[in-house]
N, C-alpha and C. Protein backbone atom coordinates (compact mmCIF):
# COMPACT_ATOMS: atom_id res chain seq x y z
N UNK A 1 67.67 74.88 117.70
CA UNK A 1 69.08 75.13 117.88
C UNK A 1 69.32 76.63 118.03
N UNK A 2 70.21 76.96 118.97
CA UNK A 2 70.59 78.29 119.35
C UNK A 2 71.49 78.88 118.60
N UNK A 3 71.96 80.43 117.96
CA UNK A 3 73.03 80.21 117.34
C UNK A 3 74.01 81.06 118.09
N UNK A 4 75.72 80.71 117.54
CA UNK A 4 76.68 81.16 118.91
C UNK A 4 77.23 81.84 117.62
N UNK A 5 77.78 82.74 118.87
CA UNK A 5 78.99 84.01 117.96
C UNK A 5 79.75 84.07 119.27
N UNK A 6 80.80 84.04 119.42
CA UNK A 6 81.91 84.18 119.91
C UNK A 6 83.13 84.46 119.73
N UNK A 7 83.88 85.45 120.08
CA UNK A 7 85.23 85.55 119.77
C UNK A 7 86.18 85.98 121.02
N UNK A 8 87.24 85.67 120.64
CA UNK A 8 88.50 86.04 121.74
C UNK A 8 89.83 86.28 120.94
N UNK A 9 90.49 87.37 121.74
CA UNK A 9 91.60 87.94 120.71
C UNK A 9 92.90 86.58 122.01
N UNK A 10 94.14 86.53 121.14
CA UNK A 10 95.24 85.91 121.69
C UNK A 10 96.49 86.84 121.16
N UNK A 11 97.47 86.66 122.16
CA UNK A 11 98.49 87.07 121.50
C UNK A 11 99.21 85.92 120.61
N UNK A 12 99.61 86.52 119.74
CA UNK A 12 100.42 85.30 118.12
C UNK A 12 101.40 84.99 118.64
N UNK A 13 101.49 83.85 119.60
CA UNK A 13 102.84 83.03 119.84
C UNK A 13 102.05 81.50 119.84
N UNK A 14 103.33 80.22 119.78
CA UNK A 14 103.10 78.83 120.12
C UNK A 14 102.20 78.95 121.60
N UNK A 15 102.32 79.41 122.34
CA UNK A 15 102.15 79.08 124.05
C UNK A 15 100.22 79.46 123.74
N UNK A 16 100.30 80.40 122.72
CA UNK A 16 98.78 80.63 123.19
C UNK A 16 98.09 79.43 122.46
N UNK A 17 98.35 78.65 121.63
CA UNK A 17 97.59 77.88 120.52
C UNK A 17 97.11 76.70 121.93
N UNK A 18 97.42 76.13 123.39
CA UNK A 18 96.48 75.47 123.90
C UNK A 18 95.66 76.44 124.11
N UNK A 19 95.73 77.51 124.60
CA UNK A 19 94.30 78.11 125.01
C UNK A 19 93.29 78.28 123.99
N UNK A 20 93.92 78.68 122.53
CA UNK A 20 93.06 78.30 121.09
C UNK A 20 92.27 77.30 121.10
N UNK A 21 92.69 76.52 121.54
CA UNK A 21 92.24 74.64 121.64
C UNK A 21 91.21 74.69 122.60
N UNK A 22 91.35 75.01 123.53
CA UNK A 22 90.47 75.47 124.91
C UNK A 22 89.00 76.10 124.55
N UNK A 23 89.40 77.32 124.23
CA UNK A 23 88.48 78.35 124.12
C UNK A 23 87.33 77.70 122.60
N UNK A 24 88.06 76.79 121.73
CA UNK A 24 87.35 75.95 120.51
C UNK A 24 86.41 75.23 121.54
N UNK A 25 87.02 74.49 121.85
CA UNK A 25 86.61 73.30 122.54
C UNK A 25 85.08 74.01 123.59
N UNK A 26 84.97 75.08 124.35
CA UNK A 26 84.20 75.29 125.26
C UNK A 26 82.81 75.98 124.34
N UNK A 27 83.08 76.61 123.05
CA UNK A 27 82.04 76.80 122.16
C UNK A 27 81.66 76.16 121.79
N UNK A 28 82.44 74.91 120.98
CA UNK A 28 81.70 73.79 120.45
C UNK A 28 81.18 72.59 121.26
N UNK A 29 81.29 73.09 122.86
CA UNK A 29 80.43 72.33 123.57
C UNK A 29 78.89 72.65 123.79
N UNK A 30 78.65 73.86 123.21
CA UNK A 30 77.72 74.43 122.94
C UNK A 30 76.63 74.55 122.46
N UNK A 31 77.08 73.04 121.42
CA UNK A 31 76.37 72.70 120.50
C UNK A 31 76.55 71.27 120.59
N UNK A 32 75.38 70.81 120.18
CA UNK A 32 75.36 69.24 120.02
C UNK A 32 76.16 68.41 119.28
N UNK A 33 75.58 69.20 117.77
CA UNK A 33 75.89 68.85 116.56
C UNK A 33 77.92 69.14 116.52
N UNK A 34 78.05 70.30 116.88
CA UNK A 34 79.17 70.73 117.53
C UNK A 34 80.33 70.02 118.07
N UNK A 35 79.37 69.72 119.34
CA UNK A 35 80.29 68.58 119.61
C UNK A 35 80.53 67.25 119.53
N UNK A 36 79.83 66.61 118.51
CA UNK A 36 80.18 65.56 117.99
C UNK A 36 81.41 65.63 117.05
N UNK A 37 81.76 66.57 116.39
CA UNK A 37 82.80 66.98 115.90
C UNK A 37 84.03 67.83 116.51
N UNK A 38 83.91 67.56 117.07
CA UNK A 38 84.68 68.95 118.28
C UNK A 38 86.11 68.86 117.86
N UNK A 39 86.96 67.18 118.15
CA UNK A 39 88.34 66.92 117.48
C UNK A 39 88.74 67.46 116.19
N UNK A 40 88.08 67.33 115.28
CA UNK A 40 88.22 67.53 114.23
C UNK A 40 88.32 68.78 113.99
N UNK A 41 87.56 70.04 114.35
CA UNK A 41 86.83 70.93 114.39
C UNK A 41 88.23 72.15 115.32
N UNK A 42 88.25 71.05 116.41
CA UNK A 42 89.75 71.96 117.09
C UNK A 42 91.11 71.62 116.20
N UNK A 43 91.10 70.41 115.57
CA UNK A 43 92.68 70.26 114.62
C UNK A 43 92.51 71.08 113.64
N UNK A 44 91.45 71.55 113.24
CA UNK A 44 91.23 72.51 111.72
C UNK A 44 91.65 73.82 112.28
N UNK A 45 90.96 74.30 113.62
CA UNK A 45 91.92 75.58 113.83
C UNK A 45 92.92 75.25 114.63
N UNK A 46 93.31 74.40 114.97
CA UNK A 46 94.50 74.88 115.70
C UNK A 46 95.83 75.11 114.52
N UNK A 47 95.56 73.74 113.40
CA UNK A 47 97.03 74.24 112.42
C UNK A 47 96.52 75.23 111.77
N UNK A 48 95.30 76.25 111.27
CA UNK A 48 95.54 77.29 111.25
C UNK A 48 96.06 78.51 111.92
N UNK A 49 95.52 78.37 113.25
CA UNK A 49 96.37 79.19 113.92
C UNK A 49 97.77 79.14 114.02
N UNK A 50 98.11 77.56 114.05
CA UNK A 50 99.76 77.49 113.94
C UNK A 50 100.28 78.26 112.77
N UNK A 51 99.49 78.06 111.80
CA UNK A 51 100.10 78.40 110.26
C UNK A 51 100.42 79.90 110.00
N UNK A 52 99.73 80.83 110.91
CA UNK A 52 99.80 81.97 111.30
C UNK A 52 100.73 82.46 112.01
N UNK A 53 101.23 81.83 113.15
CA UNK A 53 102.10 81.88 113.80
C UNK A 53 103.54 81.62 113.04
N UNK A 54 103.32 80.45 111.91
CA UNK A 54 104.53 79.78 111.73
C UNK A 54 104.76 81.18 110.32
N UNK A 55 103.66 81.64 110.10
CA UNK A 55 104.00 82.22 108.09
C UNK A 55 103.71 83.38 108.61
N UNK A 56 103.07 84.07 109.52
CA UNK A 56 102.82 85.14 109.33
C UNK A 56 103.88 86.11 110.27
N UNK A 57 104.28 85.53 110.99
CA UNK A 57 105.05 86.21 112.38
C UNK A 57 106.21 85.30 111.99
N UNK A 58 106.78 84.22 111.20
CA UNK A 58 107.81 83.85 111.47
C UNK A 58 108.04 82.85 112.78
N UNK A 59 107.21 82.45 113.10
CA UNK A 59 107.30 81.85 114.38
C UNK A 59 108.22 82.77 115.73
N UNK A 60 108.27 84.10 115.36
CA UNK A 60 108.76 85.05 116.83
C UNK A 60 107.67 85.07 117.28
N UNK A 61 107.53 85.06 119.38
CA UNK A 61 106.72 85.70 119.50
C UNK A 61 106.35 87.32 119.07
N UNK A 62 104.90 87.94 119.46
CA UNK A 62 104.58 88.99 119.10
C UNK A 62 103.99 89.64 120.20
N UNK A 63 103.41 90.87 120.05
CA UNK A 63 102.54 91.04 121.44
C UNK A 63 100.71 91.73 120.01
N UNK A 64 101.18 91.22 118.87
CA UNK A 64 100.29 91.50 117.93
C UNK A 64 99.21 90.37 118.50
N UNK A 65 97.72 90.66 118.00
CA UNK A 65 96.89 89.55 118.80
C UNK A 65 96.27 89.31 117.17
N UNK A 66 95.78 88.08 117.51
CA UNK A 66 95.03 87.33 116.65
C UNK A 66 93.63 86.39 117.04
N UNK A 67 93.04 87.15 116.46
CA UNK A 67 91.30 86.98 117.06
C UNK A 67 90.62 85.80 116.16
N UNK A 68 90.23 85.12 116.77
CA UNK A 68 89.10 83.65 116.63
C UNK A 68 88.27 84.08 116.79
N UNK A 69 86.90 84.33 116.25
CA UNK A 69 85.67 84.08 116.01
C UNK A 69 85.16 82.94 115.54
N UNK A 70 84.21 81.96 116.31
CA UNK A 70 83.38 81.26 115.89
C UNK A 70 81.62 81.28 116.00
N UNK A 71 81.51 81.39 114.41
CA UNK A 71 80.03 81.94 114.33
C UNK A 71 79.35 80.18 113.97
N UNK A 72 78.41 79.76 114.64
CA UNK A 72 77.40 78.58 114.28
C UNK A 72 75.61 79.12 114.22
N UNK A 73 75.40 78.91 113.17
CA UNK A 73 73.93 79.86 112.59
C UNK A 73 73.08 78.74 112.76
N UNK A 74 71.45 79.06 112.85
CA UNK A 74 70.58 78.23 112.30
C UNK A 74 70.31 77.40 111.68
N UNK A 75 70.76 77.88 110.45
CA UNK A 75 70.97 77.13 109.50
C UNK A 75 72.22 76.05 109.39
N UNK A 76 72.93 75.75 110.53
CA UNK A 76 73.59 74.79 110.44
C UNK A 76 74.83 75.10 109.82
N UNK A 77 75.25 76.39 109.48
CA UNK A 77 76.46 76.94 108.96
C UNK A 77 77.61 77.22 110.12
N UNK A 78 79.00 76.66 109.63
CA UNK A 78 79.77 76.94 110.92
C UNK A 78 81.09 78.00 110.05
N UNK A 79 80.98 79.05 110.64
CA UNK A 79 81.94 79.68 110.63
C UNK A 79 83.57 79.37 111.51
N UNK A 80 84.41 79.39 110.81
CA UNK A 80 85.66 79.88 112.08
C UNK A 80 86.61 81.00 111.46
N UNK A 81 86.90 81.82 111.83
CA UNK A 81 87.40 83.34 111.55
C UNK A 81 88.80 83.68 112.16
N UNK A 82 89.85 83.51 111.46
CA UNK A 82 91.08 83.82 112.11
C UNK A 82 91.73 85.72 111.47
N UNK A 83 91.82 86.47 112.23
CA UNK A 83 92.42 87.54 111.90
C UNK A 83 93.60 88.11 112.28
N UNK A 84 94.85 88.37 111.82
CA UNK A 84 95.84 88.68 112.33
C UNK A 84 96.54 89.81 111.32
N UNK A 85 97.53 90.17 112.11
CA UNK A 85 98.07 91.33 111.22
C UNK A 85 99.63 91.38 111.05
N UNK A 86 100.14 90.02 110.64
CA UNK A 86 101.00 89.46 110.17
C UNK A 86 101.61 89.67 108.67
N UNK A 87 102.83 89.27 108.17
CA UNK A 87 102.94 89.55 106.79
C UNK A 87 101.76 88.70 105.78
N UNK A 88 101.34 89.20 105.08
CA UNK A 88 100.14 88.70 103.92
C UNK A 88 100.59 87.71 103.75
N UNK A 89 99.75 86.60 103.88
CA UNK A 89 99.25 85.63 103.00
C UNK A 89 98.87 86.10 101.32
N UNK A 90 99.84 84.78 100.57
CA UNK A 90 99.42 84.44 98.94
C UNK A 90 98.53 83.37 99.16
N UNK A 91 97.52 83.73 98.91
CA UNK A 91 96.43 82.74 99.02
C UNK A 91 97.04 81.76 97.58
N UNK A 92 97.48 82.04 96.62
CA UNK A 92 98.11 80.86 95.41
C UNK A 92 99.21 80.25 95.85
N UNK A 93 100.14 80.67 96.98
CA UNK A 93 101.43 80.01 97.20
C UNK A 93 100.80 79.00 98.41
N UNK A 94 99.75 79.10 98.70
CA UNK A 94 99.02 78.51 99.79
C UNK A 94 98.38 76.91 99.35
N UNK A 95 99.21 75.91 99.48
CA UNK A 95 98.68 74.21 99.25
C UNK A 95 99.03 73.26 100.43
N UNK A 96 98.28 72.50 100.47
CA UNK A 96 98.75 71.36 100.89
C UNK A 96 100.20 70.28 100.40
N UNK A 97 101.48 69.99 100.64
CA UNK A 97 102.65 69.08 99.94
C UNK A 97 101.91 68.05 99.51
N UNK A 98 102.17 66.95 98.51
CA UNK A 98 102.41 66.00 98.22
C UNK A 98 102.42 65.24 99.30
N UNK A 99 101.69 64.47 99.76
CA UNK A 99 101.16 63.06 100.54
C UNK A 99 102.48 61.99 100.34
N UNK A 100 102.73 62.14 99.07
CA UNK A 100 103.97 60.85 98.77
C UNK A 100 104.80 61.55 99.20
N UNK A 101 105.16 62.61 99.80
CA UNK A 101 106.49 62.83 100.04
C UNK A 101 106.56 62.81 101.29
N UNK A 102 107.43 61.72 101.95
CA UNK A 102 106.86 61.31 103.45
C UNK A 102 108.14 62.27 104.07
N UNK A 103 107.51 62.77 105.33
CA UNK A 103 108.15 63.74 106.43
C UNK A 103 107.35 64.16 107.21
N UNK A 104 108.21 64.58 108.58
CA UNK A 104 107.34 65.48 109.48
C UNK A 104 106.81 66.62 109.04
N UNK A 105 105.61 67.09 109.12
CA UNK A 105 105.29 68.39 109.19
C UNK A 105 104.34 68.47 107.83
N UNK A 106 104.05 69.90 107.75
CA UNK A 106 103.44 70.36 106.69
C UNK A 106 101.77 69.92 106.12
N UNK A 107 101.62 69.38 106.77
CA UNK A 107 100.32 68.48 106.69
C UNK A 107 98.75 69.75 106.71
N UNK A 108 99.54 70.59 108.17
CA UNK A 108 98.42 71.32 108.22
C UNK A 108 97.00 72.05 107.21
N UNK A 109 97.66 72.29 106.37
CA UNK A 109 96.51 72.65 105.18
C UNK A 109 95.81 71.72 104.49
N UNK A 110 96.54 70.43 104.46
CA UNK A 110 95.91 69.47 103.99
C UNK A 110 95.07 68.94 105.10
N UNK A 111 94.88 68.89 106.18
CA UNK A 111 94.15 68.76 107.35
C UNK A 111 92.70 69.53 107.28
N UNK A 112 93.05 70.74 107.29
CA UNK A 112 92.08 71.67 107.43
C UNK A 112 90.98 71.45 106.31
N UNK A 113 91.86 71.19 105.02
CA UNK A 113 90.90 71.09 103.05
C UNK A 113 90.41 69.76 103.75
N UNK A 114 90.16 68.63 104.05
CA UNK A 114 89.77 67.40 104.59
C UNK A 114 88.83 67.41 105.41
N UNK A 115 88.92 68.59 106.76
CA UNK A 115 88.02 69.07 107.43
C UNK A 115 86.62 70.57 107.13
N UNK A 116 87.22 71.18 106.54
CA UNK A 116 86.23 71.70 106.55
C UNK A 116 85.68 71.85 105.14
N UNK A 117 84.68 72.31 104.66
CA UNK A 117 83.84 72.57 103.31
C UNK A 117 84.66 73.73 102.11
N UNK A 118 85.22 74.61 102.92
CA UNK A 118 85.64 75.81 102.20
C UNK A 118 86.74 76.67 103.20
N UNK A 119 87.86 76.83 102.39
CA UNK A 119 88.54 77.66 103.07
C UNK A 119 88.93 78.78 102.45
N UNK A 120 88.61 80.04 102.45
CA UNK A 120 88.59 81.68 101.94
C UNK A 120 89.56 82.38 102.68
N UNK A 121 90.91 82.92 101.95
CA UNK A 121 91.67 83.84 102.39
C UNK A 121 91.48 85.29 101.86
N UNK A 122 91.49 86.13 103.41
CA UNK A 122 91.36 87.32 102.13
C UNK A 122 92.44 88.28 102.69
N UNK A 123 92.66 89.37 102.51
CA UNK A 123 93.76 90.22 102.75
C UNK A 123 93.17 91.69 102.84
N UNK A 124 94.40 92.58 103.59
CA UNK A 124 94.02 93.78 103.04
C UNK A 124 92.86 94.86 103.82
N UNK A 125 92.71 93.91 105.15
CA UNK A 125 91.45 94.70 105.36
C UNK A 125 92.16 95.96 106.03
N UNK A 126 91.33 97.20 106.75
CA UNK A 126 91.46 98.16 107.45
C UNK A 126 92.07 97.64 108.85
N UNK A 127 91.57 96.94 109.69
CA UNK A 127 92.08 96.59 110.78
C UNK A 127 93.02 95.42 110.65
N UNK A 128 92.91 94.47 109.65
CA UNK A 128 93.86 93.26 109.70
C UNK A 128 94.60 92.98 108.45
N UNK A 129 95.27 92.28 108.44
CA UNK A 129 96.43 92.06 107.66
C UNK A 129 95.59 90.61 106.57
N UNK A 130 95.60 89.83 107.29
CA UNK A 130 95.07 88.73 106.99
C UNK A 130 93.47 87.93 107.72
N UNK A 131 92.72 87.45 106.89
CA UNK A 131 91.42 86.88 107.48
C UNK A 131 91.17 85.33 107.00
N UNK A 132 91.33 84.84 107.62
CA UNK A 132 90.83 83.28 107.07
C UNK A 132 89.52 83.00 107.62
N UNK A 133 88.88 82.44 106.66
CA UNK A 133 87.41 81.79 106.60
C UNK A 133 87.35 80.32 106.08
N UNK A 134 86.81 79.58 107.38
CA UNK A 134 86.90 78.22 107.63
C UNK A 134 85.01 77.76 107.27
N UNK A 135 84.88 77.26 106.49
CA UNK A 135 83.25 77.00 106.53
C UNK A 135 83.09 75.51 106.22
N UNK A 136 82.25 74.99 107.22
CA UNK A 136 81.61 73.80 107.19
C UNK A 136 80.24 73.62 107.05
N UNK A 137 79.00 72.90 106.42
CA UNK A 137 77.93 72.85 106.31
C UNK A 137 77.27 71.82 107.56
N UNK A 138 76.05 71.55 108.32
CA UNK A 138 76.04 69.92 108.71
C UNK A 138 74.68 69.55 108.64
């Protein structure tokens, strides 16, 4: 198995999240293992990226960009890397709602904890505001 590193910056609006989907989708064709999961794999980032869009920018567009990296290693480790420079994320105010409480929406985090192994927020860096770390094992 080969391993991929890839990234592409977007600008933080709704309109870019198909090309998010896109640009997922053409890496994790990349991979076998990859793309047997690919659906899953693109719904985990895409409501992160939404969630970015929706918490970090307010849902205005921006002309601020927000960069995807997806790293898949040797070892079968899958990275996905969202960076933006949006208002901070509280990684503690950060859950999934209540399942019993039926409505549209909000699901996204509970999507992502379902899909992937580990999800790591961190803050604060020099170039970005916010970093999410998406990790899956396979």
């Amino acid at each position: 198995m080969q391993s991929i590193s890839e990234y592409k910056d977007f600008e933080v609006n709704s309109a870019n999240l198909k090309h998010i989907r896109t640009f997922a989708r053409e890496v994790f064709n990349k991979s076998e293992t990859l793309k047997n999961y690919q659906e899953e794999l693109v719904l985990a980032l895409a409501e992160a990226a939404q969630n970015i869009v929706k918490h970090a920018y307010n849902s205005e567009p921006s002309t601020d960009t927000m960069k995807v990296e997806i790293k898949y290693s040797k070892d079968s480790l899958l990275l996905i890397e969202l960076f933006d420079k949006g208002k901070a994320a509280i990684p503690e105010n950060i859950k999934p709602r209540n399942l019993d409480d039926i409505k549209a929406g909000g699901l996204g985090t509970f999507f992502i904890g379902q899909i992937m192994d580990q999800v790591i927020f961190k803050t604060s860096k020099v170039d970005w505001v916010n970093h999410l770390i998406l990790k899956k094992q396979f």
